[in-house]
C-alpha atoms as a PDB file:
ATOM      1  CA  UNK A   1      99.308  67.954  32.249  1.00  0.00           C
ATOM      2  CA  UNK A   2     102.771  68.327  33.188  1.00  0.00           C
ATOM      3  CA  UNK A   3     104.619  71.213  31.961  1.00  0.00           C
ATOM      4  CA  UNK A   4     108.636  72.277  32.096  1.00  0.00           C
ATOM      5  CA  UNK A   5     109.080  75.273  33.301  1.00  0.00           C
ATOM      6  CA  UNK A   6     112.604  77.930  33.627  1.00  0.00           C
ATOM      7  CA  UNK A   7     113.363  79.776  36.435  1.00  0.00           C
ATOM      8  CA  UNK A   8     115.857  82.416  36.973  1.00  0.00           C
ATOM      9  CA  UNK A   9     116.528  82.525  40.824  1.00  0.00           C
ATOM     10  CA  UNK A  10     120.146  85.060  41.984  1.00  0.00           C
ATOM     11  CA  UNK A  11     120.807  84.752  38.376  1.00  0.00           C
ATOM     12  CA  UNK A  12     120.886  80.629  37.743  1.00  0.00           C
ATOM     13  CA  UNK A  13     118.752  78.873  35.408  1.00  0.00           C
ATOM     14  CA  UNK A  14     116.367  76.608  37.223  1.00  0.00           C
ATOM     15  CA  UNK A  15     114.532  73.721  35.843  1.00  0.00           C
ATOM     16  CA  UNK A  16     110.948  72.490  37.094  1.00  0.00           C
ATOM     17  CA  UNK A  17     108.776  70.080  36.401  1.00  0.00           C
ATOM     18  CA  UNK A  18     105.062  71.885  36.618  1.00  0.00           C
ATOM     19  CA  UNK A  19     101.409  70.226  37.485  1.00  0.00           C
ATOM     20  CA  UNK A  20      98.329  71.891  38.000  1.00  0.00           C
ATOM     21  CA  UNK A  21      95.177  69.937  38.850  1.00  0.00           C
ATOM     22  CA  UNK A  22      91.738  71.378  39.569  1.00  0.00           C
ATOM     23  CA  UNK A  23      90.229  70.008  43.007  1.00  0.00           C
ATOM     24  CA  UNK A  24      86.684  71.764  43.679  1.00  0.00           C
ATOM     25  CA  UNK A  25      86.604  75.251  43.206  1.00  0.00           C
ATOM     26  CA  UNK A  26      90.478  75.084  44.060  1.00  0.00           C
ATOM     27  CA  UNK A  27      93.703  73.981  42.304  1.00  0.00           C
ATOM     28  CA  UNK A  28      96.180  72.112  43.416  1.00  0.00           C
ATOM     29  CA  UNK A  29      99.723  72.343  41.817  1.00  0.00           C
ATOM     30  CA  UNK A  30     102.724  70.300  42.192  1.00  0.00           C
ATOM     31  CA  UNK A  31     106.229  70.974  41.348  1.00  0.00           C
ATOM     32  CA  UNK A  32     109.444  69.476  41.033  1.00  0.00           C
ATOM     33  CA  UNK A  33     113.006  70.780  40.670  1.00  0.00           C
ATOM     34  CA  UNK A  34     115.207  68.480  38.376  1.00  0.00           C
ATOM     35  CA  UNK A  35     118.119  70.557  37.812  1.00  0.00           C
ATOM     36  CA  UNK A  36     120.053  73.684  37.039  1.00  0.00           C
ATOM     37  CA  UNK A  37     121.723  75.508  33.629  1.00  0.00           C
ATOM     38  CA  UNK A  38     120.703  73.978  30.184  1.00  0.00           C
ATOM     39  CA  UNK A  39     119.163  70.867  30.143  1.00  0.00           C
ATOM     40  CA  UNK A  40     117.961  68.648  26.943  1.00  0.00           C
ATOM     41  CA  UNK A  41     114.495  67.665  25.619  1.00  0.00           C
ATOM     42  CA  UNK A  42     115.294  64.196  26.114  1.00  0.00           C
ATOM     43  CA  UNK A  43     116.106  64.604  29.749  1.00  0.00           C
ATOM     44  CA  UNK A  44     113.590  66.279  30.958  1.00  0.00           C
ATOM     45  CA  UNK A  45     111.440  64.140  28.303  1.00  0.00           C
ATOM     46  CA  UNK A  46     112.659  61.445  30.622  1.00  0.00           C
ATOM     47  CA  UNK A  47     112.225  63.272  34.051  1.00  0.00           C
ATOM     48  CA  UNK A  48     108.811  64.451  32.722  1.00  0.00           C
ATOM     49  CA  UNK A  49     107.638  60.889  32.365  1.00  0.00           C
ATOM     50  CA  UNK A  50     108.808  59.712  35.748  1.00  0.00           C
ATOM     51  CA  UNK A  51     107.070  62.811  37.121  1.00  0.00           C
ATOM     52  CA  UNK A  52     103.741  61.450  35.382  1.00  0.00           C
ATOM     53  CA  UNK A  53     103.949  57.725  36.628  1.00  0.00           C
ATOM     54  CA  UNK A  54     104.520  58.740  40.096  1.00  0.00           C
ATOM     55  CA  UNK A  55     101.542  61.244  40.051  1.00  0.00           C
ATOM     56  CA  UNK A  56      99.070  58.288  38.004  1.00  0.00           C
ATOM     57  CA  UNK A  57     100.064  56.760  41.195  1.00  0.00           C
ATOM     58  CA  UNK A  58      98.639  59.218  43.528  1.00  0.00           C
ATOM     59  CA  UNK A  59      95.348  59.294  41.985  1.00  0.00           C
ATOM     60  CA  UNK A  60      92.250  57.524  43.436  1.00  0.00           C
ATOM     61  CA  UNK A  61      91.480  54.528  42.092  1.00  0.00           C
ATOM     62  CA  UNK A  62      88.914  52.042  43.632  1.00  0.00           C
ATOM     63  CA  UNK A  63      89.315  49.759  40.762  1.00  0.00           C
ATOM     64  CA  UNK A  64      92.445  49.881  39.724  1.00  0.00           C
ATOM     65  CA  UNK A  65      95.312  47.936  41.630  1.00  0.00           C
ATOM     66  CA  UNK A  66      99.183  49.536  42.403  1.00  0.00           C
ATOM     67  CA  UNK A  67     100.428  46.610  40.230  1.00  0.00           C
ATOM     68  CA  UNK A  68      97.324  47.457  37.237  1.00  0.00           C
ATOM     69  CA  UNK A  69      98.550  51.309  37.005  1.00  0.00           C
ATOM     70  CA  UNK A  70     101.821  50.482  36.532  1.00  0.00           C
ATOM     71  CA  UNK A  71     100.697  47.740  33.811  1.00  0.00           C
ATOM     72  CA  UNK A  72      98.839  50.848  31.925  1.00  0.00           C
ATOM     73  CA  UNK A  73     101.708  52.990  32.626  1.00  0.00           C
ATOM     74  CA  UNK A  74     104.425  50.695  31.151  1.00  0.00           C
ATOM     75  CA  UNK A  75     102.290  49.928  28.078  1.00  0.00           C
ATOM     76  CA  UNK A  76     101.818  53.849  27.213  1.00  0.00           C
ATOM     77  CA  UNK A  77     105.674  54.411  27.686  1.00  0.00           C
ATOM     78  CA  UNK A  78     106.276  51.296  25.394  1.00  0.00           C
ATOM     79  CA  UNK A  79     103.519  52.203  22.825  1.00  0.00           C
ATOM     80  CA  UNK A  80     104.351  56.114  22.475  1.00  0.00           C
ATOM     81  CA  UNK A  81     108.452  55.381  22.204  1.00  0.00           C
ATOM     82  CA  UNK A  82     107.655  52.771  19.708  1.00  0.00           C
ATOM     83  CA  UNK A  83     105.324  54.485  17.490  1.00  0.00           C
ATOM     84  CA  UNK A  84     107.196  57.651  17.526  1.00  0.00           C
ATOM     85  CA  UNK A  85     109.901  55.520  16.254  1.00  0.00           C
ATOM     86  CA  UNK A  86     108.132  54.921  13.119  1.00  0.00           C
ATOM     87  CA  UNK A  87     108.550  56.670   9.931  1.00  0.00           C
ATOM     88  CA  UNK A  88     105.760  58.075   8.230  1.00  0.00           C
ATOM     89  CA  UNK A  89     105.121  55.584   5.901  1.00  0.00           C
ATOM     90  CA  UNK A  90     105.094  52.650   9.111  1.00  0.00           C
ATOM     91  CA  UNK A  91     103.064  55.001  10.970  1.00  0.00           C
ATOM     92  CA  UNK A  92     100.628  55.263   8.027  1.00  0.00           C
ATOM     93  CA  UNK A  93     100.589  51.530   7.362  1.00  0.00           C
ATOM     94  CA  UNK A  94     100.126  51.036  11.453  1.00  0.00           C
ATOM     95  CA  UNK A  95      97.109  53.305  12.122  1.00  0.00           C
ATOM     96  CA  UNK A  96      95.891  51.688   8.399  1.00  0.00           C
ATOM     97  CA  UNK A  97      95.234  48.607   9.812  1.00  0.00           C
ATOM     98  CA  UNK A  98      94.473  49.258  13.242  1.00  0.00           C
ATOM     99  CA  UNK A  99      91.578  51.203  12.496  1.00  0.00           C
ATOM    100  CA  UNK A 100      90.686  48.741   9.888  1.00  0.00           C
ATOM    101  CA  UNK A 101      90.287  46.097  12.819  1.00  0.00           C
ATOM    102  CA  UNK A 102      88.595  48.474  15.449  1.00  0.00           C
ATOM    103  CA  UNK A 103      86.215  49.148  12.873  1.00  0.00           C
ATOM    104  CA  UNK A 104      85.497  45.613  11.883  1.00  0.00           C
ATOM    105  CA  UNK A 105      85.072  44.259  15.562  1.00  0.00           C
ATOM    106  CA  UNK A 106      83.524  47.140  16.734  1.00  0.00           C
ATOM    107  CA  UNK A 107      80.749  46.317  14.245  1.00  0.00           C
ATOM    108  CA  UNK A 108      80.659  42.826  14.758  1.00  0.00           C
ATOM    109  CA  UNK A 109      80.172  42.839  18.270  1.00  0.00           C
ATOM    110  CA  UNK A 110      76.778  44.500  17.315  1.00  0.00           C
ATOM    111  CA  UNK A 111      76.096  42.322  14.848  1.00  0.00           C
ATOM    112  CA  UNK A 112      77.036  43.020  11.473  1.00  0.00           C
ATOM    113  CA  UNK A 113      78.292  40.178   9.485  1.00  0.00           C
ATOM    114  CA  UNK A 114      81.260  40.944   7.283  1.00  0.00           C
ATOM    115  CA  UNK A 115      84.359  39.678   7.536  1.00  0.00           C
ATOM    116  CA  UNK A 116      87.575  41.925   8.548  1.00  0.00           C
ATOM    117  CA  UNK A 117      88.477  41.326   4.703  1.00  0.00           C
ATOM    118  CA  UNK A 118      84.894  42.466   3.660  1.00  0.00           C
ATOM    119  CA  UNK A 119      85.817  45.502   5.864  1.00  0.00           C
ATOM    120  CA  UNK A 120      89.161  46.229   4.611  1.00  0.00           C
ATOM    121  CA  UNK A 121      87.995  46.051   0.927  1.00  0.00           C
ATOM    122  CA  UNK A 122      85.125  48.680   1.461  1.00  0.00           C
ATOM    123  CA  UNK A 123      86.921  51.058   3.538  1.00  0.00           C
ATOM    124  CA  UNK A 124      89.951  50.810   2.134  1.00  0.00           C
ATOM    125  CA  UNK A 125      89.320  49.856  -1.681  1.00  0.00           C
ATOM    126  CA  UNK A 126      86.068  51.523  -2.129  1.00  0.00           C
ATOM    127  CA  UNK A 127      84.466  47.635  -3.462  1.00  0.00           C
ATOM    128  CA  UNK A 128      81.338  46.388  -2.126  1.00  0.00           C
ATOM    129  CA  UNK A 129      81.284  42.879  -1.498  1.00  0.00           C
ATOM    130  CA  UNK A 130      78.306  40.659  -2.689  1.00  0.00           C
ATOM    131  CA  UNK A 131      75.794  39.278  -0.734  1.00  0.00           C
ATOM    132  CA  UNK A 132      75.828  42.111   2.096  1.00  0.00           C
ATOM    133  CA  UNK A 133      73.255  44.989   2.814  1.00  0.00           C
ATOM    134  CA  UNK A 134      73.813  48.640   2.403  1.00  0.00           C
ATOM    135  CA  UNK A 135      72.959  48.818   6.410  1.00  0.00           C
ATOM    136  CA  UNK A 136      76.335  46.949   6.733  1.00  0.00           C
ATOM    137  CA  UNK A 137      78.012  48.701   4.266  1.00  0.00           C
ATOM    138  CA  UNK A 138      77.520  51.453   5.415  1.00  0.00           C
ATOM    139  CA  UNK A 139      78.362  50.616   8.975  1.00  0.00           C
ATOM    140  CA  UNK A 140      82.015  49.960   7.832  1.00  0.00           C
ATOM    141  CA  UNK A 141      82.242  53.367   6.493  1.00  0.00           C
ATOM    142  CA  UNK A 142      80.752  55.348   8.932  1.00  0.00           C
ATOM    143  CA  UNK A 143      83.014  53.867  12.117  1.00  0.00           C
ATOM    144  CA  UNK A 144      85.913  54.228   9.872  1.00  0.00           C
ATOM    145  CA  UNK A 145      84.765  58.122   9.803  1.00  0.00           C
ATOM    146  CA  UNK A 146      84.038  58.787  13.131  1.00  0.00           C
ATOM    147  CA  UNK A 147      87.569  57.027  13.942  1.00  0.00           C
ATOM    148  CA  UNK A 148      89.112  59.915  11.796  1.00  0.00           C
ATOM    149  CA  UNK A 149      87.156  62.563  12.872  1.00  0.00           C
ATOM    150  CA  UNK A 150      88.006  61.573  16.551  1.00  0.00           C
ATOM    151  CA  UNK A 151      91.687  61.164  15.594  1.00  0.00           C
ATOM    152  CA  UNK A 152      91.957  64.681  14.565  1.00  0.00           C
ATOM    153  CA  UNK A 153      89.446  66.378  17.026  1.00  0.00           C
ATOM    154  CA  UNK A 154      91.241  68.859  19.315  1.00  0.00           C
ATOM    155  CA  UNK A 155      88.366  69.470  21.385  1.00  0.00           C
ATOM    156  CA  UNK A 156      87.077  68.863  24.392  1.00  0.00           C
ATOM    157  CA  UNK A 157      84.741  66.079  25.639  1.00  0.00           C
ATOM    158  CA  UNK A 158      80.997  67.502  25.354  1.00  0.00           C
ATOM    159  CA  UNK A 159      77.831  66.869  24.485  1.00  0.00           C
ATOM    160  CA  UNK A 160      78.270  68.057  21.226  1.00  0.00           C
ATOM    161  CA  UNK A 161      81.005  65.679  20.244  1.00  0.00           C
ATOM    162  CA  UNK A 162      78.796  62.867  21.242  1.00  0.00           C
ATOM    163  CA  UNK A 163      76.242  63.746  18.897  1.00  0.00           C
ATOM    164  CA  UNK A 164      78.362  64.572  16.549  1.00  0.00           C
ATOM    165  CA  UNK A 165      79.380  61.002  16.783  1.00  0.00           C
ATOM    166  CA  UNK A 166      76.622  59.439  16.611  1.00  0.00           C
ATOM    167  CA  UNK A 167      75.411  61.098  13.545  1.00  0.00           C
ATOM    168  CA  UNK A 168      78.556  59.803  12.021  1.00  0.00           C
ATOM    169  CA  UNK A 169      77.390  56.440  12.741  1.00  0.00           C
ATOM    170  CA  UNK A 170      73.900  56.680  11.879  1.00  0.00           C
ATOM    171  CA  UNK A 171      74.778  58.358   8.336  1.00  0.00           C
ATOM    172  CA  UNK A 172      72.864  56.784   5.700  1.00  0.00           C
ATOM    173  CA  UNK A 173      71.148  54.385   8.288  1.00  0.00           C
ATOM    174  CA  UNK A 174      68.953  55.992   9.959  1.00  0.00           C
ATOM    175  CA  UNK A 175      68.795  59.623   9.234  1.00  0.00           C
ATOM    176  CA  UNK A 176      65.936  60.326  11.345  1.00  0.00           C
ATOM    177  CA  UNK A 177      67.837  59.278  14.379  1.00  0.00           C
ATOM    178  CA  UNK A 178      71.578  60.438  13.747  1.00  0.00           C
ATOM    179  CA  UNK A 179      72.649  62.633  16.026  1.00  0.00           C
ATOM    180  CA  UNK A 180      69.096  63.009  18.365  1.00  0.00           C
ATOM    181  CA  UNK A 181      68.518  61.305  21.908  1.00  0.00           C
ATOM    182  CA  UNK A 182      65.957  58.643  21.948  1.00  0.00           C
ATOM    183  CA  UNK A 183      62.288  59.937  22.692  1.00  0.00           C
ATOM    184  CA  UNK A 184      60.994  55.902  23.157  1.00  0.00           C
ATOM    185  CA  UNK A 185      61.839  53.206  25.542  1.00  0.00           C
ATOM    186  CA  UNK A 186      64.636  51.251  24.346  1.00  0.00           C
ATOM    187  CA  UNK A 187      65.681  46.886  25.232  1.00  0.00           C
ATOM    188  CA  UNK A 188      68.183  45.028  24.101  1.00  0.00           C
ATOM    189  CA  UNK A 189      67.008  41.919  22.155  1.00  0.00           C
ATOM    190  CA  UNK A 190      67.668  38.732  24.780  1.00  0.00           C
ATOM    191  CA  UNK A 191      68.628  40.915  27.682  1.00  0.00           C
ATOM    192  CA  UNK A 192      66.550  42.020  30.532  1.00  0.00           C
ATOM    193  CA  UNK A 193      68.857  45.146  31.095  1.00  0.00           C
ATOM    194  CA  UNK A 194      66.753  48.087  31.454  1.00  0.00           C
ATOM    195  CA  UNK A 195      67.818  51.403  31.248  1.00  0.00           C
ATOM    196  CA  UNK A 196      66.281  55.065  31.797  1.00  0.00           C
ATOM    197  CA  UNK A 197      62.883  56.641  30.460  1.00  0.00           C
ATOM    198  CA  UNK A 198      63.619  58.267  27.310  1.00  0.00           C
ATOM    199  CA  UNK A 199      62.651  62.097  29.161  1.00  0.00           C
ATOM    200  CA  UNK A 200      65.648  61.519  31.595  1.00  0.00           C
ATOM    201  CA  UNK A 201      68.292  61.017  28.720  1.00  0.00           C
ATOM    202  CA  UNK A 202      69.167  64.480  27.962  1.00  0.00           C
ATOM    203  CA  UNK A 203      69.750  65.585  31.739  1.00  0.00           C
ATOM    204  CA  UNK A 204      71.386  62.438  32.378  1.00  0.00           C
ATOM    205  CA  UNK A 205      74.179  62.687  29.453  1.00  0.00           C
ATOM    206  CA  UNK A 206      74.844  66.537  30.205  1.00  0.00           C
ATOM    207  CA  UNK A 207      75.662  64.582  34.174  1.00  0.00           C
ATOM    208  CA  UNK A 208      77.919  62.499  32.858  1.00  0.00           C
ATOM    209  CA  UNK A 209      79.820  65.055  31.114  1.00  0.00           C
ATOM    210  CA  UNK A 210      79.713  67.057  34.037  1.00  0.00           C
ATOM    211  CA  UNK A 211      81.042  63.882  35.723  1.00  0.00           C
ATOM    212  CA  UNK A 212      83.907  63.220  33.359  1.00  0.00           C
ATOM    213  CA  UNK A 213      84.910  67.137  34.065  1.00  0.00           C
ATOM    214  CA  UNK A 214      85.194  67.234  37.502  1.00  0.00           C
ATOM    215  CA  UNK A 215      87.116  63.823  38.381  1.00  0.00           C
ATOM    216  CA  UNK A 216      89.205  63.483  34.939  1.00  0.00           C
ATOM    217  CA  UNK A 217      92.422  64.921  37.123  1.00  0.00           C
ATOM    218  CA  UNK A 218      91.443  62.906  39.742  1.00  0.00           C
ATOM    219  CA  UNK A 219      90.766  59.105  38.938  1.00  0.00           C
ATOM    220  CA  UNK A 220      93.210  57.739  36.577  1.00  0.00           C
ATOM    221  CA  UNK A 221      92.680  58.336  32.758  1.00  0.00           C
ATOM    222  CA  UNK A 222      92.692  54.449  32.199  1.00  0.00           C
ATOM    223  CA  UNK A 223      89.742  53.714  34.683  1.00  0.00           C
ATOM    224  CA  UNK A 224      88.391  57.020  33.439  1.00  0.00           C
ATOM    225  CA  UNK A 225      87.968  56.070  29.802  1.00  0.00           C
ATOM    226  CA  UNK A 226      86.510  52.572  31.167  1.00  0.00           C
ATOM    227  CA  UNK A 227      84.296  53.705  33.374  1.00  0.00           C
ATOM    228  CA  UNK A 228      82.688  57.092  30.948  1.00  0.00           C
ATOM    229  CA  UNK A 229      82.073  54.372  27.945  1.00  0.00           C
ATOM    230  CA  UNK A 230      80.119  51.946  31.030  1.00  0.00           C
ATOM    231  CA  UNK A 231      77.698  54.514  32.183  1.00  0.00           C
ATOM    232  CA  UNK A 232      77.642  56.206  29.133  1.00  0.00           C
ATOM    233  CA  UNK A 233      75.799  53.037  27.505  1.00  0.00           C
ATOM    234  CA  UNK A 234      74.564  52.269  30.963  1.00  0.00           C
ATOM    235  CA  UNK A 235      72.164  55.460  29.817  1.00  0.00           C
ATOM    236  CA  UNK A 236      71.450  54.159  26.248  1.00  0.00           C
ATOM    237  CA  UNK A 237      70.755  57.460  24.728  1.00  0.00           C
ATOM    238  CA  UNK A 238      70.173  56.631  20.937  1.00  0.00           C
ATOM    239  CA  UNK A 239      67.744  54.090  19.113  1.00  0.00           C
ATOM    240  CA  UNK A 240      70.809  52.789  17.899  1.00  0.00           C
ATOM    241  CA  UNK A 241      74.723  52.786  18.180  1.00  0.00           C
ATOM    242  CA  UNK A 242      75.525  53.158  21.475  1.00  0.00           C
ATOM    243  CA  UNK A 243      78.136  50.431  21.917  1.00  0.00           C
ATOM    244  CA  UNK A 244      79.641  51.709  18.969  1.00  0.00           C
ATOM    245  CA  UNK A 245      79.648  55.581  20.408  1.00  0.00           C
ATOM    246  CA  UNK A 246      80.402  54.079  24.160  1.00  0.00           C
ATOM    247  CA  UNK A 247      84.092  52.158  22.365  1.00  0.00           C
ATOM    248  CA  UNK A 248      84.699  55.665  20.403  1.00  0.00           C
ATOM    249  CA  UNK A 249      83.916  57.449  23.465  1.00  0.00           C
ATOM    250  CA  UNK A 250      86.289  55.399  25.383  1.00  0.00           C
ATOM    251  CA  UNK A 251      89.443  55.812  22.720  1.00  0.00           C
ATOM    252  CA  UNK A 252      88.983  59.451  22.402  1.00  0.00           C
ATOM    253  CA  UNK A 253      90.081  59.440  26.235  1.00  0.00           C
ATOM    254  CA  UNK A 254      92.863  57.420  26.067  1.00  0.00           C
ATOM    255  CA  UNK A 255      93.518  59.272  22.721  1.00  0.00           C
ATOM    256  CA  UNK A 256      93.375  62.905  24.345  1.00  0.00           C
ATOM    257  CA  UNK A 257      96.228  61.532  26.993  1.00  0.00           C
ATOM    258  CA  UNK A 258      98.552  59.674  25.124  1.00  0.00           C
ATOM    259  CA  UNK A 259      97.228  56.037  25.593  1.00  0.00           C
ATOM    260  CA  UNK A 260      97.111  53.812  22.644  1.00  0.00           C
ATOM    261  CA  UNK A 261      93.339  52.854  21.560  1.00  0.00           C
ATOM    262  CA  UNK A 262      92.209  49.537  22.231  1.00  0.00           C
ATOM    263  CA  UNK A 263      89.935  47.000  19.950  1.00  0.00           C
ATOM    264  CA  UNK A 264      88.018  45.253  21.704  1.00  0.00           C
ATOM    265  CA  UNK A 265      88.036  42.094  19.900  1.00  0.00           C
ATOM    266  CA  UNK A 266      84.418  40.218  18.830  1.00  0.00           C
ATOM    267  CA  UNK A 267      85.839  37.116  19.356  1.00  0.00           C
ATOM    268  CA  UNK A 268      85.810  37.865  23.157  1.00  0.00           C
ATOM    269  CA  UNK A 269      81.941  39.290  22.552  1.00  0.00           C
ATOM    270  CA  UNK A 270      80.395  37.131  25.261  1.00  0.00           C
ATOM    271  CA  UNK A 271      83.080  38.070  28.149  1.00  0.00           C
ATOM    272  CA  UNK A 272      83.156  41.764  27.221  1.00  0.00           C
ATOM    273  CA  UNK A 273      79.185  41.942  27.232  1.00  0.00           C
ATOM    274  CA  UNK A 274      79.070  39.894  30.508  1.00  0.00           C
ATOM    275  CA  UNK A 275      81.427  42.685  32.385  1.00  0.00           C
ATOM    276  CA  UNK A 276      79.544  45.217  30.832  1.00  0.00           C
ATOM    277  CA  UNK A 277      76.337  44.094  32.470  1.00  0.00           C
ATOM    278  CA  UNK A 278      78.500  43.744  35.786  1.00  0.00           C
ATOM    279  CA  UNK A 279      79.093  47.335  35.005  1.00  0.00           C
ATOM    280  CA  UNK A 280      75.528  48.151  34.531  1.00  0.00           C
ATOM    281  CA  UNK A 281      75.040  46.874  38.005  1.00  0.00           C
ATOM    282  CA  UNK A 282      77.916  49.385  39.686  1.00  0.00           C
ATOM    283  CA  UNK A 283      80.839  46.399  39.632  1.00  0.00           C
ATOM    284  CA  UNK A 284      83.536  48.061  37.149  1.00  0.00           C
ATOM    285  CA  UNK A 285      86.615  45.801  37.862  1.00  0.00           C
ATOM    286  CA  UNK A 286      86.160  43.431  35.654  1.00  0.00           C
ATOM    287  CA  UNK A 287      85.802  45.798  32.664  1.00  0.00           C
ATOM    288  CA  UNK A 288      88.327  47.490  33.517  1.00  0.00           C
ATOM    289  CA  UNK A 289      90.476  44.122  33.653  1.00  0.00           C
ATOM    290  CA  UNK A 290      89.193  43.024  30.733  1.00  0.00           C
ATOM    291  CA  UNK A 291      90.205  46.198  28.715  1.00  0.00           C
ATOM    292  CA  UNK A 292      93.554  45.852  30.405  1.00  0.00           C
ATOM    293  CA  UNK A 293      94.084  42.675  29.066  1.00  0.00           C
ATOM    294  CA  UNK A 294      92.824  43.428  25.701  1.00  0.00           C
ATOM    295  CA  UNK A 295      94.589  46.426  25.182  1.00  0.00           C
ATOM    296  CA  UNK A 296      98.354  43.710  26.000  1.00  0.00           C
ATOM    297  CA  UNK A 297      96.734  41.606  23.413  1.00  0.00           C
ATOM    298  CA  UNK A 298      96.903  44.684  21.009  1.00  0.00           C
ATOM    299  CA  UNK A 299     100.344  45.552  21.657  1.00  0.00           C
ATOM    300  CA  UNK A 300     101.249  41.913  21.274  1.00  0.00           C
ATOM    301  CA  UNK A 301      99.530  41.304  18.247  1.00  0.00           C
ATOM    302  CA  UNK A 302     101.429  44.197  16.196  1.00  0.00           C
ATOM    303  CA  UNK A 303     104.678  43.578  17.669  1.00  0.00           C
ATOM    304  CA  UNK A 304     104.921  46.990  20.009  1.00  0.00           C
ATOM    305  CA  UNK A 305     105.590  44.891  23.005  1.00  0.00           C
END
């Protein structure tokens, strides 16, 4: 994070702009000077920002191109000025529907058959719609729960917030699996993916957190979020609802550094799943392109861009 930071050097105000980035056991920290005496929040707003896209652009990246970071770079800056142009009442309406949509695709991708309207009627008007199962039902209201608890979790990424998650999702489906690791084998119905024995899962989730600690400050966030939600369901720890907990997973990084969400849209099921399994397999630039592209589509589609 980059911080702003007064100095008073043979009695003159001095303005920096301050990083600080862990590297092993060791931190490395960055500064720059952008001027002297009083200076306004939108300037060094402005400074700050330019600080930020030059450092995204120092950090490794084997899957993202130069001409990708500043893609993701352009559509934060574009996303966060636009939204915090909103009202409260926009802003309300906004995050309203958006969720609305993540929630209905996000389920459909796994299967669930209602409608976005079907959705938006039974997490937003409290009706149940005929002809559907309580499984689905509750589906719809349990993503639309974990989307708000994730919107207004300050903490950290841990092991704890992932079953916390996941119990979210599970609630009122299968109790006797919300929120607990798998202790069986696990397949996916039509796929030959295989993943780990269900003794490994623990160790293997408490790696990946480990993981996610020690390179967030040093692989961009973007690829980051991609890549944690990829071997995170690479691992399959639950029964049930991991793609769901992967896509959450994925948001509440972007979330946690000011990048917008992104819905990954069912109608695109078959491309997304397909770079998934290239995923699986170690290959991670064409989810990572795919997300990209999705996440313009998003933008486009509500009129931020």
């Amino acid at each position: 994070m980059v911080y702003h930071e007064i100095r008073i050097i043979n009695g003159k105000k001095q303005n920096y702009l301050i990083y600080n980035a862990r590297k092993g056991e060791k931190w490395a920290k960055k500064s720059r000077f952008i001027g002297y005496g009083n200076m306004t929040k939108k300037e060094v707003n402005r400074l700050r920002e330019e600080f930020e896209k030059e450092l995204s652009a120092m950090l490794e990246s084997k899957n993202l191109s130069k001409e990708q970071i500043s893609t993701v770079e352009n559509l934060k800056k574009v996303y966060n000025k636009k939204i915090s142009a909103l009202n409260p009442e926009e802003f309300e309406k906004f995050e309203n529907t958006f969720f609305t949509e993540l929630t209905y695709n996000s389920n459909a991708i796994e299967g669930s058959s209602l409608s976005l309207a079907q959705t938006d009627i039974i997490i937003n008007e409290g009706l149940t719609p005929e002809g559907k199962t309580i499984k689905e039902i509750n589906e719809a209201k349990n993503h639309l729960e974990a989307v708000k608890f994730l919107k207004d979790y300050k903490g950290k990424l841990n092991e704890l917030l992932i079953l916390r998650l996941h119990a979210i999702i599970l609630k009122n489906i299968s109790e006797n699996f919300a929120g607990r690791y798998r202790e069986n084998p696990v397949r996916i119905f039509r796929s030959d993916a295989e993943f780990p024995e269900a003794p490994l899962v623990p160790q293997l989730v408490k790696n990946l957190v480990y993981w996610y600690k020690e390179n967030r400050k040093k692989i961009h966030l973007f690829e980051m979020a991609v890549a944690f939600s990829m071997k995170f369901v690479s691992i399959h720890p639950f029964v049930d609802g991991n793609g769901r907990v992967s896509r959450l997973l994925m948001n509440f990084i972007l979330k946690k550094n000011n990048y917008p969400w992104i819905n990954l849209y069912v109608k695109q099921r078959a491309e997304y799943l397909k770079a998934v399994r290239e995923a699986n397999n170690g290959e991670y630039k064409p989810i990572i392109k795919f997300c990209l592209k999705t996440l313009e589509e998003n933008l486009k589609s509500f009129r931020i861009m």
